[in-house]
Protein backbone atom coordinates (compact mmCIF):
# COMPACT_ATOMS: atom_id res chain seq x y z
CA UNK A 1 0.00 0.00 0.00
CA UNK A 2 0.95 3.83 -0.28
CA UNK A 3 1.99 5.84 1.84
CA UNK A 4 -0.18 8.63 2.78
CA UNK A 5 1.61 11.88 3.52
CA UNK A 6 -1.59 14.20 3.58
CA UNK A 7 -1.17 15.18 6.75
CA UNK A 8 2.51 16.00 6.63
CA UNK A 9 2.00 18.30 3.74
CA UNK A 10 -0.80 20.13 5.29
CA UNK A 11 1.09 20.82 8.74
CA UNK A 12 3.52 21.86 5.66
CA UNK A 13 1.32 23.98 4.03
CA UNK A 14 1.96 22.10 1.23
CA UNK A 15 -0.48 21.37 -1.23
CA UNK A 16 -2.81 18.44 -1.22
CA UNK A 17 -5.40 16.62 -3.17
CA UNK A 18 -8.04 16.81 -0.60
CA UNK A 19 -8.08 17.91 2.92
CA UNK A 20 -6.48 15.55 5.61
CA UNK A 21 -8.18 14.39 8.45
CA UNK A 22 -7.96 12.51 12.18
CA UNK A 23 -9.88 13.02 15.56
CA UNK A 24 -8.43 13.57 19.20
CA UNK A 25 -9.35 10.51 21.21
CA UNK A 26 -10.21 8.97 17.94
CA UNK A 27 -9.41 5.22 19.29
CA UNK A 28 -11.88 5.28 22.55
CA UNK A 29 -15.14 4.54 24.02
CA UNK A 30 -17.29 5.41 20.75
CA UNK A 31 -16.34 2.10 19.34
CA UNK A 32 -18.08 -1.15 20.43
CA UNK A 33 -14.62 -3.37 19.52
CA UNK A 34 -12.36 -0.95 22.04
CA UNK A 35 -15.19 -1.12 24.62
CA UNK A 36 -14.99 -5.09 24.83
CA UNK A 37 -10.88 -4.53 25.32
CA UNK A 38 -11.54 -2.07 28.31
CA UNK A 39 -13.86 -4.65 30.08
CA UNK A 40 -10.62 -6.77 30.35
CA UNK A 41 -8.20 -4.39 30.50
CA UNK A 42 -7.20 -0.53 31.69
CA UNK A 43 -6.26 2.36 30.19
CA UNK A 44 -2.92 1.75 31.71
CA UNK A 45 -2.84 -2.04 31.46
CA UNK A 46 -3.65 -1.47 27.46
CA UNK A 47 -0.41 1.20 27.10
CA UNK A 48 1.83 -1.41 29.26
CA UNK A 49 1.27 -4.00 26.46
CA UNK A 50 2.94 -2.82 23.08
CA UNK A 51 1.25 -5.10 20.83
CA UNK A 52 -2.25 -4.53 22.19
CA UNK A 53 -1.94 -0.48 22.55
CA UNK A 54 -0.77 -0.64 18.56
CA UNK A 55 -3.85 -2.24 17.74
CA UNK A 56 -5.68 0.15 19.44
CA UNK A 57 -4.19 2.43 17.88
CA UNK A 58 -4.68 1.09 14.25
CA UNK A 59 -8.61 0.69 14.94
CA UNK A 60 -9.70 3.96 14.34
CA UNK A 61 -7.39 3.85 10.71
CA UNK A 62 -9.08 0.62 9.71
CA UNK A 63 -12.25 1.50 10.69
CA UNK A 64 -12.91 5.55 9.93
CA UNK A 65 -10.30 5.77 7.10
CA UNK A 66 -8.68 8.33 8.99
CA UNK A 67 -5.16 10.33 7.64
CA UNK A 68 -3.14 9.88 10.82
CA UNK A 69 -3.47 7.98 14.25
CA UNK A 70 -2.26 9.05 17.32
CA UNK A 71 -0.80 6.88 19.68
CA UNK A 72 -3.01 5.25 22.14
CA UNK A 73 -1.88 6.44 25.87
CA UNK A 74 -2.55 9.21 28.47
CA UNK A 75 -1.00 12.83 29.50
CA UNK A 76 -0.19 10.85 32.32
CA UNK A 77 1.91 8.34 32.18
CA UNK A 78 5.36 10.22 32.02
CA UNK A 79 4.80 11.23 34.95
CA UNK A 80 5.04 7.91 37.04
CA UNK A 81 8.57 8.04 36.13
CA UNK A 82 9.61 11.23 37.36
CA UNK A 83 7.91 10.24 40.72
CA UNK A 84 4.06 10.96 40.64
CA UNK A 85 1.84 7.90 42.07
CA UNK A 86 -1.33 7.89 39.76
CA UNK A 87 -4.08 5.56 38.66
CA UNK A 88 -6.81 6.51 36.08
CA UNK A 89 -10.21 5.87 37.48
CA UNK A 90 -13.49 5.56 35.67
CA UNK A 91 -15.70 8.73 35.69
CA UNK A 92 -13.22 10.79 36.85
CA UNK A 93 -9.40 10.70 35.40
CA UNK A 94 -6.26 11.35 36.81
CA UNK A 95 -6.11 10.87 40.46
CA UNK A 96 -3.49 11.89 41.98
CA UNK A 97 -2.21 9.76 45.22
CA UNK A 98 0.87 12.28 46.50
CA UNK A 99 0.13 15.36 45.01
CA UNK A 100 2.32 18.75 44.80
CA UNK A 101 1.67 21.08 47.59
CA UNK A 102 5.15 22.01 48.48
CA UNK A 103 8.62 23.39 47.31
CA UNK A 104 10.02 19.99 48.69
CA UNK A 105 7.50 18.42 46.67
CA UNK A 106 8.51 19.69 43.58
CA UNK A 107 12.17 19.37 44.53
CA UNK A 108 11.31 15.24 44.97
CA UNK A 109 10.88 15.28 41.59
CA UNK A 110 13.24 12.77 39.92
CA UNK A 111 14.53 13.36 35.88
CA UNK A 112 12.13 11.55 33.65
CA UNK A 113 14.07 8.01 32.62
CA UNK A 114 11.87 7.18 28.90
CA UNK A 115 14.02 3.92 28.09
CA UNK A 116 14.39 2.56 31.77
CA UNK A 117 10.34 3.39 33.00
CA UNK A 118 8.88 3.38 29.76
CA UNK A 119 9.84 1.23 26.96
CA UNK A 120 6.33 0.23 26.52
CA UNK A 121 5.70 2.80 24.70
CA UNK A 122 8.33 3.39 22.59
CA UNK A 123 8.30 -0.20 21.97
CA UNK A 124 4.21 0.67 20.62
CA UNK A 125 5.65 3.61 18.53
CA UNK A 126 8.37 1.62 16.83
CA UNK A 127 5.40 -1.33 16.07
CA UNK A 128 3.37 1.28 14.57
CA UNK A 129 6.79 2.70 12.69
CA UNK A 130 6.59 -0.50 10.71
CA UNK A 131 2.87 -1.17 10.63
CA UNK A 132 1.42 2.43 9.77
CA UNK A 133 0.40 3.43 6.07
CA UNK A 134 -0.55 7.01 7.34
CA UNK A 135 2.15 9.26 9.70
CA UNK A 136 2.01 8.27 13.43
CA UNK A 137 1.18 11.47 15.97
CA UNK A 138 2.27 11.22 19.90
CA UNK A 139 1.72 13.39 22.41
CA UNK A 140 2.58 15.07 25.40
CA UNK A 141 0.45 16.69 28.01
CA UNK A 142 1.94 20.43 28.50
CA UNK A 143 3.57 21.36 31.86
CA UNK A 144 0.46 23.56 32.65
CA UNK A 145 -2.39 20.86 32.01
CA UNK A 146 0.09 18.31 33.77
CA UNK A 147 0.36 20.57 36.84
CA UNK A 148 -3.11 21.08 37.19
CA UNK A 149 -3.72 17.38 37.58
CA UNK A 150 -0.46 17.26 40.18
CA UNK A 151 -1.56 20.37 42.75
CA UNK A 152 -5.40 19.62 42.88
CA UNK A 153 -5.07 15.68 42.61
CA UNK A 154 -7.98 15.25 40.39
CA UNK A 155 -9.57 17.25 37.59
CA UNK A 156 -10.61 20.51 38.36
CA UNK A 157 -13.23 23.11 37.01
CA UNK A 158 -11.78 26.34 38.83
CA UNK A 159 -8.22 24.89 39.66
CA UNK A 160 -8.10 26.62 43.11
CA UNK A 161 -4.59 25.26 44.21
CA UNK A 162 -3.41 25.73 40.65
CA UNK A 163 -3.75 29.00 40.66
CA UNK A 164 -2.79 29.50 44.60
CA UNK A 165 0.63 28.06 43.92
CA UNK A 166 0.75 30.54 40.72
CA UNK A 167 0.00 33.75 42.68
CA UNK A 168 1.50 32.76 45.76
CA UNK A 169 4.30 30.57 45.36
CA UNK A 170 5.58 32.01 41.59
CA UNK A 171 9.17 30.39 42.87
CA UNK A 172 7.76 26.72 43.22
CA UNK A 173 5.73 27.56 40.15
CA UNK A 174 8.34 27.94 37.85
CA UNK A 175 10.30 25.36 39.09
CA UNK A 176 7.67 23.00 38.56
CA UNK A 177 7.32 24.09 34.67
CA UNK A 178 11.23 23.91 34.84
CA UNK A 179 10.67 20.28 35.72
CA UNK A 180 7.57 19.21 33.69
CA UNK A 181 9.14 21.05 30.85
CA UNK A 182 12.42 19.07 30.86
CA UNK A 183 10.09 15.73 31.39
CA UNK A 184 8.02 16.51 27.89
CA UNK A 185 11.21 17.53 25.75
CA UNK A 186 13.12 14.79 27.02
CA UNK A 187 9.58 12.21 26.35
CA UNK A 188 9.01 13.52 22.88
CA UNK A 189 12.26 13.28 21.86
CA UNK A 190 12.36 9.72 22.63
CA UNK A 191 8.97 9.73 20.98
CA UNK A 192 10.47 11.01 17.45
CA UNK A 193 13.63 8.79 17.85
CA UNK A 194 11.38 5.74 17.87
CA UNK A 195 9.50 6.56 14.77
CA UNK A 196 6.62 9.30 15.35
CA UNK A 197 5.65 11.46 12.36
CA UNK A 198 4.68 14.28 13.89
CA UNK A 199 3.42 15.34 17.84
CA UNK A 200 1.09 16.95 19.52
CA UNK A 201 1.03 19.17 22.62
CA UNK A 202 -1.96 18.77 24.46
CA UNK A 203 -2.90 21.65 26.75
CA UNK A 204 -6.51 21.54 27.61
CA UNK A 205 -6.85 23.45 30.71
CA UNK A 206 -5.02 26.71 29.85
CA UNK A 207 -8.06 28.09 28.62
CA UNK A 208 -8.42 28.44 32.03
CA UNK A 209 -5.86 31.59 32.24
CA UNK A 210 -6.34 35.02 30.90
CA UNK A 211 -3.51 36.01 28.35
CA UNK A 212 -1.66 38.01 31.05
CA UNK A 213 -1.58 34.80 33.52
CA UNK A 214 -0.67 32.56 30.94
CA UNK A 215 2.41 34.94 29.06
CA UNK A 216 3.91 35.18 33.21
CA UNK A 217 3.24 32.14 34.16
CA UNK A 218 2.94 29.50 31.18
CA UNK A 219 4.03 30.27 27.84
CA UNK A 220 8.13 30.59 28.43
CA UNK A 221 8.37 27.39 29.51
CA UNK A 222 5.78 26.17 25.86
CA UNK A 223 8.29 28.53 24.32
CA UNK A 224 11.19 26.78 25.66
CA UNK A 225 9.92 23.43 24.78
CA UNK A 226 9.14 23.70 21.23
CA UNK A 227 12.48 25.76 21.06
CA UNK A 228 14.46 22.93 22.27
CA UNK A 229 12.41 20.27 19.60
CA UNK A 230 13.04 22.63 16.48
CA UNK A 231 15.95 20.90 15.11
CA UNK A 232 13.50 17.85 14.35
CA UNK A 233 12.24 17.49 11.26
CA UNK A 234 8.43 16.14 12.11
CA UNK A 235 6.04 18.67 12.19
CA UNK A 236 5.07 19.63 15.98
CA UNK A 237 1.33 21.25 16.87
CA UNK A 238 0.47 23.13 20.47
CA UNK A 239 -2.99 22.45 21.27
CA UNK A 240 -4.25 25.27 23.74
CA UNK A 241 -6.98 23.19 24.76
CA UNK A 242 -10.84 24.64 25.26
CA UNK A 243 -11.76 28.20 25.54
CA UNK A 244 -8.24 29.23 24.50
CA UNK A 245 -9.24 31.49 21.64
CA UNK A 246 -7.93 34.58 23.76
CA UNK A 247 -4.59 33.39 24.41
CA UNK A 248 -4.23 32.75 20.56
CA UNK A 249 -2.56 36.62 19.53
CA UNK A 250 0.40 35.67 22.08
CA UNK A 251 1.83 32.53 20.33
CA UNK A 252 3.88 34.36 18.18
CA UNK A 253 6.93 32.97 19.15
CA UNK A 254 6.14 29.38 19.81
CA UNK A 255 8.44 27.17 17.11
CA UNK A 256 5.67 25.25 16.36
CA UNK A 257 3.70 24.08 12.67
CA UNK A 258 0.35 24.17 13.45
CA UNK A 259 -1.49 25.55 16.02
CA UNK A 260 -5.23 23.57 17.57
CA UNK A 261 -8.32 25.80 17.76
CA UNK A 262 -11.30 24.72 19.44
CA UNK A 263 -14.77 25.46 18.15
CA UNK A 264 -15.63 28.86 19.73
CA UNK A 265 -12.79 30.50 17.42
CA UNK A 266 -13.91 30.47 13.50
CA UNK A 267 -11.11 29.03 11.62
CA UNK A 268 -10.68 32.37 9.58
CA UNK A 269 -10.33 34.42 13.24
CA UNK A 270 -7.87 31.61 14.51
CA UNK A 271 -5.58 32.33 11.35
CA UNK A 272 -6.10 36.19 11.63
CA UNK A 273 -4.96 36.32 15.73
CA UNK A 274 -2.19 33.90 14.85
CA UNK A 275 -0.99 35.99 12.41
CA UNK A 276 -1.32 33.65 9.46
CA UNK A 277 2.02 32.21 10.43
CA UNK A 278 1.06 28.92 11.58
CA UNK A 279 -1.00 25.58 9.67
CA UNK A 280 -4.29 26.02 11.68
CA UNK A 281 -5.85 22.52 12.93
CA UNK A 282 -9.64 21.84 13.81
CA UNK A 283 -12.46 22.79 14.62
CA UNK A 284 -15.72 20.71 14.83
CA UNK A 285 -17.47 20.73 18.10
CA UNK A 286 -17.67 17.25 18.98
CA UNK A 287 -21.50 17.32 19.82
CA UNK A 288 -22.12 18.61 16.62
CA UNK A 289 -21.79 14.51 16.11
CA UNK A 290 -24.96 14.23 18.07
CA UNK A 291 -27.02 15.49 15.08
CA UNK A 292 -28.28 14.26 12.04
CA UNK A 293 -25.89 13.68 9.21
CA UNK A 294 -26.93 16.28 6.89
CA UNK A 295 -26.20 19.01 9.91
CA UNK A 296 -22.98 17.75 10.70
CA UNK A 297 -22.02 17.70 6.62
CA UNK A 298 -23.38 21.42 7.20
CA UNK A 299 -20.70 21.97 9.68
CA UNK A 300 -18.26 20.43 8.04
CA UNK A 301 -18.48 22.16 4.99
CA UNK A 302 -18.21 25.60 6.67
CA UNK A 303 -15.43 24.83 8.72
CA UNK A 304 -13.71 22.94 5.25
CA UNK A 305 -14.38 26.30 3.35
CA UNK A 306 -12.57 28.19 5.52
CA UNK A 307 -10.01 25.55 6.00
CA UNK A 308 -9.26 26.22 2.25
CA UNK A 309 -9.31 29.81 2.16
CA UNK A 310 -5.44 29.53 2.96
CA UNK A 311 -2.89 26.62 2.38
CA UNK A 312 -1.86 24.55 5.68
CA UNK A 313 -5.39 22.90 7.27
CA UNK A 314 -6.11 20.07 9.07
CA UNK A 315 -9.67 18.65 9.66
CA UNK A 316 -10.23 17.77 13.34
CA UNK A 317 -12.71 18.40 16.40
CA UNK A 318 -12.17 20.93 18.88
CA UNK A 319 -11.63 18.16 21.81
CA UNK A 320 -11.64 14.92 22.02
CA UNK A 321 -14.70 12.18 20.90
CA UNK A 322 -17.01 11.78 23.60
CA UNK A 323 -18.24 8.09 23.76
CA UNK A 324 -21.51 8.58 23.29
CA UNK A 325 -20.29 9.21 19.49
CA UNK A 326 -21.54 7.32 16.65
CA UNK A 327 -19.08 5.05 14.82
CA UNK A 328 -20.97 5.10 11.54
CA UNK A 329 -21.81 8.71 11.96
CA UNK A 330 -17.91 9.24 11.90
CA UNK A 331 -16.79 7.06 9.19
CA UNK A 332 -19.62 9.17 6.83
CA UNK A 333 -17.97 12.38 8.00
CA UNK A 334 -14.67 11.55 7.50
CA UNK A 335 -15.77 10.73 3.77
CA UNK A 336 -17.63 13.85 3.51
CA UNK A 337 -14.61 15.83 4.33
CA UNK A 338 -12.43 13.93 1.56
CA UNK A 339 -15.07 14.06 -1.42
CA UNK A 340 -16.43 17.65 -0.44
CA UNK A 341 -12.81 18.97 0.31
CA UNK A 342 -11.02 17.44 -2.94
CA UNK A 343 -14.25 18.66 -5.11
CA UNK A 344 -13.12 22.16 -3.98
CA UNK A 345 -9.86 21.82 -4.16
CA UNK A 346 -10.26 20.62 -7.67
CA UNK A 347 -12.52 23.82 -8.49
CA UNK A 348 -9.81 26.28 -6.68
CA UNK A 349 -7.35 24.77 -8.73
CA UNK A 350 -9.37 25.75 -12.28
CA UNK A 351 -10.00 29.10 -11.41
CA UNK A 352 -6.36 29.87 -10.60
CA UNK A 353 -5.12 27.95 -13.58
């Protein structure tokens, strides 16, 4: 089979025959076959077994037709090597069983050790390496999003603590990011060397911040991340998360390819408060899935036109599937978005010729 480099070349802003496309948390609870794994098996017991997290990995390619996959793990699981004691429970996420509320805390925390705590899954990304037809994304949580988890022990909707440590404690603060920032470059790094295509930084709480809170307090240490990644060669997106369309005009400096919007920023604002320097990537909410077909195509279409108004787009939601999400309902719109995008395409292309 051929390779397919869509993707690549859109994060590129190179041209391509029709409009690439892949979903975050696209290999989950939507699909019956992954829900039968997880009645055996955990999040983390899937991740610890190469062979099984690759397949996971490749369902959502077989199944939806998709243009990349992204590696099948959590934001979390770095950080059991640099000292964090975690488990993922059901229904609520990352709980957190000796979380940061000190200096001496932070200063406890040991130098993440990738080949030593987890070759599981780089062994996964080198399976993939060799499996894959379409270009393999990991991922990183960002040192913000990881933090939050960390100083309130469990998800969060106001992040109190967070935020306490922030104003309070700005010393431990950075020192944390310090840390969490060296534990990311160092983990995607490893993740490249093993055969990833292209990676993703996932920040979804930092919407959380107003722009000031988040240029003090957040974005030198994104800055300094994708800084010290720039002499790779695979593209590299930031993903501010949810409600980050505010933080957007500050990014200006971030050595990253493409930037994530979510789906309260139009893709033709995103590109306009980013400055049109970056490949944009997004932005379907994903309970626009939760309608009939002909309103999601509806969606699509809008978000696609835009998409096309400027070379460098990639079709995604602006968060992760919910599992509530139809299967079938996603395989039809990731067809929709090749035909309907490469029809356009193909009429762009006549008028400029």
């Amino acid at each position: 089979m051929t390779y397919n480099d869509r993707f690549i070349r859109a994060c590129r802003k190179e041209s391509v025959d029709q409009l690439p496309v892949w979903y975050m948390r696209q290999a989950g609870r939507y699909d019956p076959d992954y829900r039968k794994i997880k009645e055996n098996y955990s999040l983390l017991e899937i991740c610890r077994q190469p062979e099984l997290a690759a397949e996971v990995t490749l369902m959502p390619v077989k199944k939806l037709g998709v243009d990349a996959a992204i590696l099948y793990s959590d934001i979390m699981n770095p950080v059991a090597s640099i000292g964090i004691d975690f488990d993922i429970v059901q229904n609520i996420g990352p709980v957190i069983h000796n979380p940061i509320r000190s200096k001496a805390d932070v200063e406890r925390l040991k130098p993440i050790d990738v080949e030593g705590d987890l070759s599981h899954v780089i062994e996964t990304i080198r399976i993939l390496d060799r499996e894959l037809t379409v270009p393999l994304i990991t991922f990183a949580g960002a040192p913000f999003t990881i933090a939050s988890y960390l100083i309130e022990g469990r998800p969060s909707k106001n992040y109190i603590r967070t935020k306490e440590m922030m104003y309070s404690e700005p010393e431990v603060w950075h020192l944390l990011m310090e840390k969490l920032g060296d534990m990311v470059i160092t983990y995607l790094r490893a993740h490249m060397a093993a055969g990833g295509k292209a990676f993703q930084l996932f920040d979804s709480w930092v919407g959380a911040l107003s722009p000031y809170d988040f240029q003090k307090f957040v974005l030198p240490t994104i800055e300094r991340i994708f800084d010290s990644l720039s002499d790779l060669s695979q593209p590299k997106i930031y993903f501010p998360g949810v409600s980050s369309g505010e933080l957007l005009p500050v990014l200006g400096n971030v050595k990253a390819d493409v930037i994530g919007l979510d789906w309260r920023v139009s893709i033709a604002e995103g590109r306009r408060r980013l400055g049109g320097k970056y490949a944009v990537q997004g932005n379907l909410d994903p309970l626009v899935l939760t309608a009939p077909q002909s309103v999601i195509e509806e969606y699509a279409a809008a978000i696609i036109d835009q998409g096309l108004e400027q070379p460098g787009f990639v079709f995604n939601l602006g968060h992760g599937l919910f599992p509530e999400a139809s299967l079938d309902k996603l395989r039809e719109l990731t067809g929709f978005i090749h035909q309907y995008s490469q029809q356009k395409i193909t009429a762009l292309s006549g008028q400029r010729s």
